[in-house]
C-alpha atoms as a PDB file:
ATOM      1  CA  UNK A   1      68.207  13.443 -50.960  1.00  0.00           C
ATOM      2  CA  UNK A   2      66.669  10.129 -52.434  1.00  0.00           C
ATOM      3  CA  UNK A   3      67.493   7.376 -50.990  1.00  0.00           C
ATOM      4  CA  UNK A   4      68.240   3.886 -53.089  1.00  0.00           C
ATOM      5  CA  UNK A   5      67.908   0.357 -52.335  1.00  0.00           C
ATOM      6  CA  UNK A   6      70.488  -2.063 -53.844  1.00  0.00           C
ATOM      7  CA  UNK A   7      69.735  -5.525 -53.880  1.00  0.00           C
ATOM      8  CA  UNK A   8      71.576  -8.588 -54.731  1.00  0.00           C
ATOM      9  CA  UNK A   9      70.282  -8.509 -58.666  1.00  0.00           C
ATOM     10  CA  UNK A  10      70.509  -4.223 -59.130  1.00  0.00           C
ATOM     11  CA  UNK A  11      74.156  -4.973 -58.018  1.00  0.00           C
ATOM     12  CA  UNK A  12      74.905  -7.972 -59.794  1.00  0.00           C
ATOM     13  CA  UNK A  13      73.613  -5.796 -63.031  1.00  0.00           C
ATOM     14  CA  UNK A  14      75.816  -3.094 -62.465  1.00  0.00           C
ATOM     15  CA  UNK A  15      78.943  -5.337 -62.088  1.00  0.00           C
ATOM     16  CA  UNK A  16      77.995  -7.044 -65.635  1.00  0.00           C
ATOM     17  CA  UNK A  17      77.898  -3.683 -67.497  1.00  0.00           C
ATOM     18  CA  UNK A  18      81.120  -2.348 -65.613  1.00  0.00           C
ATOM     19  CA  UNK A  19      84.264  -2.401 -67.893  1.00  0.00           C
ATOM     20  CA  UNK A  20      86.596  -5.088 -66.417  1.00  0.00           C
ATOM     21  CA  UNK A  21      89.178  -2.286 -65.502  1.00  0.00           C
ATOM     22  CA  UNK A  22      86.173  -1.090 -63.275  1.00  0.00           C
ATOM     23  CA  UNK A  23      85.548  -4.641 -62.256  1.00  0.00           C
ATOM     24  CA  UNK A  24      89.021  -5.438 -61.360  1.00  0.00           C
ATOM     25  CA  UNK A  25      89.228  -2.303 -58.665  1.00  0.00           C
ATOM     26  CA  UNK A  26      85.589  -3.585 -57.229  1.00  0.00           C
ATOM     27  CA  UNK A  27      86.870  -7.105 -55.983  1.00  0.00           C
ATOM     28  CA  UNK A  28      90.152  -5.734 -55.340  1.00  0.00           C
ATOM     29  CA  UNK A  29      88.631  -2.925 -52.899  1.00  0.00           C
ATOM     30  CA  UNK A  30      86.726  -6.017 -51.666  1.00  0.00           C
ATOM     31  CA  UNK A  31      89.286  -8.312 -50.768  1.00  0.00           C
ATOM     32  CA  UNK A  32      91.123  -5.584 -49.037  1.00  0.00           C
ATOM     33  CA  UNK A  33      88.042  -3.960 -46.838  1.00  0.00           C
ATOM     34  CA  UNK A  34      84.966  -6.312 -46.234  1.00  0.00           C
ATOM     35  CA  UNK A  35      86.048  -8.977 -45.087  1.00  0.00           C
ATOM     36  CA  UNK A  36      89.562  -7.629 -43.113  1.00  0.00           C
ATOM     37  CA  UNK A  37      90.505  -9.441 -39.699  1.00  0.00           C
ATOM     38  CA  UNK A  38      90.175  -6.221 -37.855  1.00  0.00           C
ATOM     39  CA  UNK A  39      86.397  -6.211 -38.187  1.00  0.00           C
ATOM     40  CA  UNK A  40      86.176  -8.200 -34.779  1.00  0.00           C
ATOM     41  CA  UNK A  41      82.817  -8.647 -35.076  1.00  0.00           C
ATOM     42  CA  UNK A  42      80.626 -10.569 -32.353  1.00  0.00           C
ATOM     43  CA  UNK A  43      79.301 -14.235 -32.147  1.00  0.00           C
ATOM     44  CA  UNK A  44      75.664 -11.830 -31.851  1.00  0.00           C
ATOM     45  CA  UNK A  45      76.786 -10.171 -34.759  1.00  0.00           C
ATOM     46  CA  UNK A  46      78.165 -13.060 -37.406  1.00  0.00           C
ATOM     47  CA  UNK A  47      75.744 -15.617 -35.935  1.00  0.00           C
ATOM     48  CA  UNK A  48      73.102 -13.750 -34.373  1.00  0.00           C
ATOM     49  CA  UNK A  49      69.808 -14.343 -37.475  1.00  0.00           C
ATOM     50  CA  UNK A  50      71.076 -17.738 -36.800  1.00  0.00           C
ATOM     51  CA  UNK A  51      69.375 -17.989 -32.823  1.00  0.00           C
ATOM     52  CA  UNK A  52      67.325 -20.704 -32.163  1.00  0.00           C
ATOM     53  CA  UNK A  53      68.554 -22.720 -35.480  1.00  0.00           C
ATOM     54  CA  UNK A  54      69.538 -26.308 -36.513  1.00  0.00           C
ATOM     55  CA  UNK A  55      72.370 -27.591 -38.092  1.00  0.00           C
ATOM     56  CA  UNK A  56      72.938 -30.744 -39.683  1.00  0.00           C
ATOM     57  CA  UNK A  57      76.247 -32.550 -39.349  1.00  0.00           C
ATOM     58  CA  UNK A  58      77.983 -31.009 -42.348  1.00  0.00           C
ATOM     59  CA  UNK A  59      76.986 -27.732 -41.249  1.00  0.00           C
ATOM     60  CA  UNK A  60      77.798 -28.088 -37.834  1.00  0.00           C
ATOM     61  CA  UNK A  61      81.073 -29.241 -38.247  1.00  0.00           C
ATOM     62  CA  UNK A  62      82.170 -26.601 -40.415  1.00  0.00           C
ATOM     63  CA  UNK A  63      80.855 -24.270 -37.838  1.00  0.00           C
ATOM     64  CA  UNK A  64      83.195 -25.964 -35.422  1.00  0.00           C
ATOM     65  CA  UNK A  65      85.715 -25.826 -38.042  1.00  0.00           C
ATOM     66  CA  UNK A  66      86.512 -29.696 -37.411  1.00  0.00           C
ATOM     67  CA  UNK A  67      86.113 -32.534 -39.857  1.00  0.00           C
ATOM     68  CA  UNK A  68      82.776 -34.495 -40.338  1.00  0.00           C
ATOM     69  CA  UNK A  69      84.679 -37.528 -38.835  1.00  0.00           C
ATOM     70  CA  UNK A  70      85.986 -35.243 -35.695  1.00  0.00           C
ATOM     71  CA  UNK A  71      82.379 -33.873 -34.913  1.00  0.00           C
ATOM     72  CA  UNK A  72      80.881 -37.265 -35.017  1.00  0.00           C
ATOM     73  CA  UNK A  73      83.651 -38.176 -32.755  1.00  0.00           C
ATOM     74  CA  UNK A  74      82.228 -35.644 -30.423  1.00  0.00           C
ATOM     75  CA  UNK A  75      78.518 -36.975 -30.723  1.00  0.00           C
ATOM     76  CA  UNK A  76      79.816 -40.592 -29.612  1.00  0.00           C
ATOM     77  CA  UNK A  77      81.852 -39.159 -26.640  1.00  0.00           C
ATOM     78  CA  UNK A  78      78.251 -37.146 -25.740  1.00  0.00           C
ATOM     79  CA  UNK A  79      79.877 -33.557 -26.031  1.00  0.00           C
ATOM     80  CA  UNK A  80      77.122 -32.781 -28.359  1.00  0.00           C
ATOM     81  CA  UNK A  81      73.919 -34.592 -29.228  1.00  0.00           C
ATOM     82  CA  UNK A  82      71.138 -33.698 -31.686  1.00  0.00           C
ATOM     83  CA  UNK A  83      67.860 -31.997 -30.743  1.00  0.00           C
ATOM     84  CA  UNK A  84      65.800 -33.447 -33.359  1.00  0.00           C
ATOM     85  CA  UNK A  85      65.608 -36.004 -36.406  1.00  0.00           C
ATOM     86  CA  UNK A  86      64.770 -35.854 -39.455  1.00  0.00           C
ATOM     87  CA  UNK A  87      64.549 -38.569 -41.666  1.00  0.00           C
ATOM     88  CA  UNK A  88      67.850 -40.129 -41.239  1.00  0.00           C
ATOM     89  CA  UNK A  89      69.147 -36.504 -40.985  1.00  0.00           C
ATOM     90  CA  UNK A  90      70.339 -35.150 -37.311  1.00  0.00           C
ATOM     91  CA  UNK A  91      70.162 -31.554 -36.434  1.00  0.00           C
ATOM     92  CA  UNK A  92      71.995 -30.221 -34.152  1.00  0.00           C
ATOM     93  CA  UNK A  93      70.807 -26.878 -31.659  1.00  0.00           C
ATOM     94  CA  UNK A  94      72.838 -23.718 -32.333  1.00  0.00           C
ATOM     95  CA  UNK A  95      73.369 -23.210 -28.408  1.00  0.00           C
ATOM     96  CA  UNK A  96      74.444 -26.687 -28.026  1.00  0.00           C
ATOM     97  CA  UNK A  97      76.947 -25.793 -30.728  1.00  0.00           C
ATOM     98  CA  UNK A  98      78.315 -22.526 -29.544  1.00  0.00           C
ATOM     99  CA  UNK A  99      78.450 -23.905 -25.595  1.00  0.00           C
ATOM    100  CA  UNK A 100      81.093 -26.908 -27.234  1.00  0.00           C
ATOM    101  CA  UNK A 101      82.766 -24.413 -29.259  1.00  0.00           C
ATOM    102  CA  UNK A 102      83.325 -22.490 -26.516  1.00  0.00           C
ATOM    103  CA  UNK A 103      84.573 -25.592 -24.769  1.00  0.00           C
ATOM    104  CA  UNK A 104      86.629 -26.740 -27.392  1.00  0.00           C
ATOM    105  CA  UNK A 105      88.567 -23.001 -27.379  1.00  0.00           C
ATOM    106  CA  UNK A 106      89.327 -23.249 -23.564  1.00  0.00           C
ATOM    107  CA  UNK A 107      91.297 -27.020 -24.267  1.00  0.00           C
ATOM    108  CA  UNK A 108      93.485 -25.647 -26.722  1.00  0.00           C
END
C-alpha cells in the first residue's frame, strides 16, 4: 500500500482543478462533518500545541470570547495580568488564561 502525504498546497491544487459540482459536495461534506458540535474535543486537544504560549490582548480576548474592552476590564480588576511586555504590546500566559476562563464559566 503507498502511503501519501497531503499538504495544505497538494490539497488546495486538487480543489482548483475539481469541477465546481465536485467542489460544491467538498465544503458541503465539510460543513456537515469537521467541524460538528459532537466532536467534544478537549482543552489538551484544541489548545494543547498552544502550552506554554502568549497571547496578546486581541488574542486573548477572543480566546475568552469577551470583548477587547471586557478583558481589559479584567486586567484593571487584577483577574488577569500580563507575563511579559513587549514594546507597548502585553502578552498574556496561556495558563493564566485558561485558570480565568475556567473562573469565568463557574460565575455564570
Amino acid at each position: 500500500m503507498v502511503q501519501m502525504t497531503l499538504t495544505a498546497e497538494t490539497l488546495f491544487i486538487s480543489l482548483q482543478q475539481m469541477s465546481s459540482h465536485e467542489r460544491e459536495k467538498f465544503f458541503s461534506l465539510i460543513a456537515r462533518r469537521a467541524f460538528s458540535s459532537g466532536d467534544n474535543l478537549s482543552h489538551a486537544e484544541l489548545f494543547g500545541h498552544l502550552q506554554g504560549s502568549e497571547f496578546t490582548v486581541d488574542e486573548a480576548a477572543e480566546y475568552l470570547g469577551v470583548s477587547i474592552a471586557t478583558f481589559r476590564r479584567y486586567c484593571k480588576q487584577g483577574k488577569v495580568a500580563a507575563s511579559s511586555i513587549v514594546g507597548t504590546s502585553h502578552l498574556y500566559p496561556l495558563a493564566a488564561l485558561r485558570e480565568l476562563k475556567r473562573a469565568l464559566r463557574i460565575v455564570k
